[in-house]
C-alpha atoms as a PDB file:
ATOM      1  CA  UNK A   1      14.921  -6.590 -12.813  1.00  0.00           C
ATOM      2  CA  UNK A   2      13.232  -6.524 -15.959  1.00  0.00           C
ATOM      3  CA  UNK A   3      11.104  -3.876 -17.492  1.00  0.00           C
ATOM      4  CA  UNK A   4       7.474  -5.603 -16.114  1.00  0.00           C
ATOM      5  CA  UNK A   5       8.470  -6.160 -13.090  1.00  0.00           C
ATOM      6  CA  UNK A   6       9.633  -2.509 -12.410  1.00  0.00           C
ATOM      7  CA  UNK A   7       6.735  -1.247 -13.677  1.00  0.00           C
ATOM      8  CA  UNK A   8       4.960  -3.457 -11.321  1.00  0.00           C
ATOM      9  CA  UNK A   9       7.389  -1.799  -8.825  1.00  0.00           C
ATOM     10  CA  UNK A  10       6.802   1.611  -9.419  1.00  0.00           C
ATOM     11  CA  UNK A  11       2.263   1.091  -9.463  1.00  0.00           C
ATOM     12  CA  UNK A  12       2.828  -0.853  -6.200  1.00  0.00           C
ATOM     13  CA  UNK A  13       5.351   2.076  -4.594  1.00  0.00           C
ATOM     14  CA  UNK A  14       2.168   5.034  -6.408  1.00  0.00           C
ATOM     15  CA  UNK A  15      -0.531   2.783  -4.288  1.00  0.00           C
ATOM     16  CA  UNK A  16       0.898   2.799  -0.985  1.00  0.00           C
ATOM     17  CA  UNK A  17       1.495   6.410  -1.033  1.00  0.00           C
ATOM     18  CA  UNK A  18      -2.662   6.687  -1.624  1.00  0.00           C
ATOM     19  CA  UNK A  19      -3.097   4.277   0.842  1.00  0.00           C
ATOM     20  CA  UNK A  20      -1.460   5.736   3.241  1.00  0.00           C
ATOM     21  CA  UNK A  21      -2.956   9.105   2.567  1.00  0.00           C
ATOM     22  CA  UNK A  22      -6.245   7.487   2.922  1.00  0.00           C
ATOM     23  CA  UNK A  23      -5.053   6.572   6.452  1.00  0.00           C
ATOM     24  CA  UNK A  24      -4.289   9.347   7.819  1.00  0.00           C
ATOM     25  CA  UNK A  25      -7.583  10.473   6.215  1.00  0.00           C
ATOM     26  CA  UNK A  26      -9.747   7.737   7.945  1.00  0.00           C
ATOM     27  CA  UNK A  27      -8.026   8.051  11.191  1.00  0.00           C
ATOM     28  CA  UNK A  28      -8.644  11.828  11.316  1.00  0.00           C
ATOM     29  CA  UNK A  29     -12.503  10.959  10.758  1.00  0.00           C
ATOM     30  CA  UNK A  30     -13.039   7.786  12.373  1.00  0.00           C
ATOM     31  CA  UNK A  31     -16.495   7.514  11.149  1.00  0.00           C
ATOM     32  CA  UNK A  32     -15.676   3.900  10.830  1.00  0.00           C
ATOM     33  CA  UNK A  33     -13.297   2.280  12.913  1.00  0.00           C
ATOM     34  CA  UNK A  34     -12.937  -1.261  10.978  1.00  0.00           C
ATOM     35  CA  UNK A  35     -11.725   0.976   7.688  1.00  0.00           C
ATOM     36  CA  UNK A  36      -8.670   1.650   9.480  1.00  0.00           C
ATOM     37  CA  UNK A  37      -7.659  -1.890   9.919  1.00  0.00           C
ATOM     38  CA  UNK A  38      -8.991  -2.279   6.439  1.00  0.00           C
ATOM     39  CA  UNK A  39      -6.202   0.168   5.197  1.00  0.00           C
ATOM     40  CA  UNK A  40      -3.438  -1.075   7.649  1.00  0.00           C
ATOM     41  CA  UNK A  41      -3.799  -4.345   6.113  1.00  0.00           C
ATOM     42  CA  UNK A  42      -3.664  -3.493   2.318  1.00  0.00           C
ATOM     43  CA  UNK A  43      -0.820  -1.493   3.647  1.00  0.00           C
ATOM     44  CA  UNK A  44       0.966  -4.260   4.846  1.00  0.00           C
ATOM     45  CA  UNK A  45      -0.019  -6.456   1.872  1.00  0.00           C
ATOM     46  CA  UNK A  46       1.611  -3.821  -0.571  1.00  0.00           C
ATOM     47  CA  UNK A  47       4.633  -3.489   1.055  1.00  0.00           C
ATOM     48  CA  UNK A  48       5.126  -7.525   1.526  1.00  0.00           C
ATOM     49  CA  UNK A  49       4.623  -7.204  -2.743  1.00  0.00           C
ATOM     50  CA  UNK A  50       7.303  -4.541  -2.806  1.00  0.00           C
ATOM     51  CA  UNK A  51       9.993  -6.642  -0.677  1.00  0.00           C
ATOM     52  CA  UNK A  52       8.647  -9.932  -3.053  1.00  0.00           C
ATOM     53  CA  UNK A  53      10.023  -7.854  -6.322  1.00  0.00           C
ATOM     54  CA  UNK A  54      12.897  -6.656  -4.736  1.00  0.00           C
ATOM     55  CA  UNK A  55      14.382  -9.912  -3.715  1.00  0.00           C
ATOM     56  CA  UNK A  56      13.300 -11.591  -6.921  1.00  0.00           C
END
């Protein structure tokens, strides 16, 4: 892995740890049900980026 791509890594790995903060955030409030999915899905978007640099 070279030195872009695990820099890449290591933003990617920073960002889902906010995200999923921000989940357990929005699903203590529930002031807006759709930002949940919202979250869940850039969730699941980070992580299939993580698995893409890992096998690559």
């Amino acid at each position: 892995m070279d030195k872009k791509s695990k820099k890449k890594l290591e933003v990617l790995r920073k960002r889902h740890d906010k995200l999923r903060q921000q989940l357990t955030g929005a699903k203590s409030q529930m002031d807006d049900p759709g930002e949940v999915e919202m979250i869940e899905k850039q969730i699941e978007d980070v992580k299939s980026e993580i698995e893409k640099l890992k096998n690559s």
